[in-house]
N, C-alpha and C. Protein backbone atom coordinates (compact mmCIF):
# COMPACT_ATOMS: atom_id res chain seq x y z
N UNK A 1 66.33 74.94 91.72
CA UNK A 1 65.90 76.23 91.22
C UNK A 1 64.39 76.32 91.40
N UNK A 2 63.92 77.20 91.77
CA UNK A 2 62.49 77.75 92.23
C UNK A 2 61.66 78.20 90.68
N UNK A 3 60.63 77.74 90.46
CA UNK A 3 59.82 78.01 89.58
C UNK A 3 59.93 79.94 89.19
N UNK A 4 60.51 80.26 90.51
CA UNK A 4 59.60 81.91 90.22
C UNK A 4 61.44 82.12 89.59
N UNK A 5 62.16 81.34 90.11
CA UNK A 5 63.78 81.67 89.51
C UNK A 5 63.91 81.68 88.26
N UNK A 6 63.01 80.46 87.49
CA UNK A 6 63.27 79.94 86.41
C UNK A 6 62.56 80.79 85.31
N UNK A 7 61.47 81.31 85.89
CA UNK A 7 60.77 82.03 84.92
C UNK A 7 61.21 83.29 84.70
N UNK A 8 61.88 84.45 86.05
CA UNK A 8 62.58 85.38 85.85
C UNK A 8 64.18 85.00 84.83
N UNK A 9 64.49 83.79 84.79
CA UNK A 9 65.80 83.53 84.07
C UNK A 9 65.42 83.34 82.51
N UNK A 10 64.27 82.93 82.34
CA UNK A 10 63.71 82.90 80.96
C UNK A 10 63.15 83.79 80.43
N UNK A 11 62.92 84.97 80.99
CA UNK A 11 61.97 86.20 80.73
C UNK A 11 60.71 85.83 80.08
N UNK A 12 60.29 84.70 81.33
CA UNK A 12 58.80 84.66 80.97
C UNK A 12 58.09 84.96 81.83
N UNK A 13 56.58 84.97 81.23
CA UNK A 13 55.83 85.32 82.82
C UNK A 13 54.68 84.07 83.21
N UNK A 14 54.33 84.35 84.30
CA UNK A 14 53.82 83.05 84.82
C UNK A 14 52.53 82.85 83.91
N UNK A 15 51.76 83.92 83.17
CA UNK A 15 50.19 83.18 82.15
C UNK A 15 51.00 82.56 81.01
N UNK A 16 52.40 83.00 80.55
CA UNK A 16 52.78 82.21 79.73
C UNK A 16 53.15 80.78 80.06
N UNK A 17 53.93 80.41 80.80
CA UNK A 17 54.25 79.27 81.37
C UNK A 17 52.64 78.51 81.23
N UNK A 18 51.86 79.34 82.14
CA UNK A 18 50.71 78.57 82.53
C UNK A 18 50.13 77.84 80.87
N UNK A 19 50.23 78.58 79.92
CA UNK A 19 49.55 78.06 78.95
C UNK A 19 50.14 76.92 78.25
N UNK A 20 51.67 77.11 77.99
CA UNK A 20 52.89 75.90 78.13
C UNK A 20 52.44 74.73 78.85
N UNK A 21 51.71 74.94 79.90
CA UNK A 21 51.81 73.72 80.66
C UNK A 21 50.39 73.36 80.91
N UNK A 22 48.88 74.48 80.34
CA UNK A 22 47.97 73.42 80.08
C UNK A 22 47.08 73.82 81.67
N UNK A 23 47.58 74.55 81.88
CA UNK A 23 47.26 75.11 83.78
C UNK A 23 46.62 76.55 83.55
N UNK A 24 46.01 77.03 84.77
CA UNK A 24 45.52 78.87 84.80
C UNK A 24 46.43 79.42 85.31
N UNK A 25 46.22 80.41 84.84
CA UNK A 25 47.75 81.55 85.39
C UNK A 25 47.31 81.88 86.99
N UNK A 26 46.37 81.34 87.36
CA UNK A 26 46.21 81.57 89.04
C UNK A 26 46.92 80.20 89.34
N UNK A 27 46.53 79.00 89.39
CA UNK A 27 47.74 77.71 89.50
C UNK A 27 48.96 78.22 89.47
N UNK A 28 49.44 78.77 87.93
CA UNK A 28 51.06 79.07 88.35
C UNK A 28 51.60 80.32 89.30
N UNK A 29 50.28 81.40 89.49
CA UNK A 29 50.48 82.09 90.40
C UNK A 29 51.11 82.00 91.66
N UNK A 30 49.99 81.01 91.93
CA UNK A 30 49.97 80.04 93.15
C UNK A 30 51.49 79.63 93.36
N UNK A 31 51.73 78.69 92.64
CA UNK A 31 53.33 77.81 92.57
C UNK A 31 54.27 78.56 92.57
N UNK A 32 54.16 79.77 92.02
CA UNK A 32 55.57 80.57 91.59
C UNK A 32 55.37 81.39 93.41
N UNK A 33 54.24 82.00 94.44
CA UNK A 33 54.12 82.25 95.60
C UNK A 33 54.60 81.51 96.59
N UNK A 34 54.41 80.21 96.11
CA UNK A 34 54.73 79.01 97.35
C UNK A 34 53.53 78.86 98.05
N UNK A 35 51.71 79.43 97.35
CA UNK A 35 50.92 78.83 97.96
C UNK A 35 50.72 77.54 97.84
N UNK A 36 51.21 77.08 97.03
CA UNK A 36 50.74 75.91 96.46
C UNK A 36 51.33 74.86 95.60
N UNK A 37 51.63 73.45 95.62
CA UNK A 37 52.38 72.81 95.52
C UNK A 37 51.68 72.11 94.16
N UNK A 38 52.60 71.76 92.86
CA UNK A 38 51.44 71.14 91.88
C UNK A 38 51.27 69.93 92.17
N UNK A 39 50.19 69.64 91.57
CA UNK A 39 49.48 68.15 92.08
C UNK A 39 50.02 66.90 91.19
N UNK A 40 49.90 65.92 91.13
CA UNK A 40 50.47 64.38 90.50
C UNK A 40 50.71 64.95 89.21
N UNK A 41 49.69 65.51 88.65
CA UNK A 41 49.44 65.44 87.37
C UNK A 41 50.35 66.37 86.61
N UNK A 42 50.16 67.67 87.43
CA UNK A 42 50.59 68.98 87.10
C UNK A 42 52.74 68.81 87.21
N UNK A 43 52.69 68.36 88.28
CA UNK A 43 54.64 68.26 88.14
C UNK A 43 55.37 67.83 87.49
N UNK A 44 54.78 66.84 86.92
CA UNK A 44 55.84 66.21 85.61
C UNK A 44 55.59 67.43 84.57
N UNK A 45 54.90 67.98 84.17
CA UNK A 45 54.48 69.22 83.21
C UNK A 45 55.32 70.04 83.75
N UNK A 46 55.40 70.52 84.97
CA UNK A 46 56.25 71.84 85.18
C UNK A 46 58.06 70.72 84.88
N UNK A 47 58.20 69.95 84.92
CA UNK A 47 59.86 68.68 84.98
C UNK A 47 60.07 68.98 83.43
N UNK A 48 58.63 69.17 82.57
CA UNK A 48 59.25 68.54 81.38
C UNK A 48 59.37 69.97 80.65
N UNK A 49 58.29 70.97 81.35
CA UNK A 49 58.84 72.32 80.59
C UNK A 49 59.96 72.95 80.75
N UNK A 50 60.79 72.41 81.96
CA UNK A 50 61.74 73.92 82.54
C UNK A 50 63.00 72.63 82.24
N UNK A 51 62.65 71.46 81.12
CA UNK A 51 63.79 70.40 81.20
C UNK A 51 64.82 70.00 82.15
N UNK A 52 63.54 70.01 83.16
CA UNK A 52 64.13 69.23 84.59
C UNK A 52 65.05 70.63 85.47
N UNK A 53 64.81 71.51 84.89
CA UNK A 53 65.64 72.34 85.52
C UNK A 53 64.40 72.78 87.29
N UNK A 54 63.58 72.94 87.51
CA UNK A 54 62.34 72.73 88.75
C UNK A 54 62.18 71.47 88.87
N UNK A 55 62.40 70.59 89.86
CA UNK A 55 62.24 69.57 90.16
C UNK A 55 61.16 69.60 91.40
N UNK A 56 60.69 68.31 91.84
CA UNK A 56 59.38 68.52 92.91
C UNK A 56 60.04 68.67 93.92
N UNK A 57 61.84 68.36 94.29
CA UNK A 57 62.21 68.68 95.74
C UNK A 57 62.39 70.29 95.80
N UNK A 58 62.49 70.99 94.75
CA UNK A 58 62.38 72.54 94.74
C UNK A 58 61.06 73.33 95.24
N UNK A 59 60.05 72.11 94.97
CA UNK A 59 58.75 73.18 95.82
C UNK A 59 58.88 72.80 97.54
N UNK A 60 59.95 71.87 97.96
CA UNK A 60 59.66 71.31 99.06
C UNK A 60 60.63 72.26 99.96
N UNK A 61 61.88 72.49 99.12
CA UNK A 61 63.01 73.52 99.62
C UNK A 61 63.59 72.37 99.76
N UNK A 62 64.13 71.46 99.17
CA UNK A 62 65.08 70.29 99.12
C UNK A 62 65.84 70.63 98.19
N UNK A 63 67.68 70.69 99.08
CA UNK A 63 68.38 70.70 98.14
C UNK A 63 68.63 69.42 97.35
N UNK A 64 69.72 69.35 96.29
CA UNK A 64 70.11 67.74 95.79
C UNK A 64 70.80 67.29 95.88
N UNK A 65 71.88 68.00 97.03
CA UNK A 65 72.68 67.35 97.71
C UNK A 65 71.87 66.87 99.28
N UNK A 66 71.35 67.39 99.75
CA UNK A 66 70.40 66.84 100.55
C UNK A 66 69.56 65.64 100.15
N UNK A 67 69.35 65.58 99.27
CA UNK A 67 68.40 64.35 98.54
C UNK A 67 69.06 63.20 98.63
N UNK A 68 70.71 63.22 98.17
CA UNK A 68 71.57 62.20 97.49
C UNK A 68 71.64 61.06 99.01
């Protein structure tokens, strides 16, 4: 599931998330566009807010059957 999926499924918006996770709402801008991939620090934060539901093979376009 795609960050921008998860947040339209939660009826949130990306400055909220962003503050959830400690980031600027241009970062999650960014992520939820596909400019930009989060960094070491930042992905376990987006793993632990959306309870694993965005995983890092989702910014890559990796499915998880592809992964297995």
């Amino acid at each position: 599931m795609t960050l921008k999926e998860w947040l339209e499924d939660k009826g949130m918006t990306g400055p909220q998330f962003a503050t959830r996770i400690g980031r600027s709402s241009e970062a999650v801008r960014r992520y939820v566009a596909g400019e930009r991939i989060p960094d070491r620090d930042t992905m376990p934060l987006v793993v632990k807010e959306t309870s694993g539901a965005v995983t890092p093979n989702d910014f890559f376009g990796i499915l998880a059957e592809e992964a297995a």
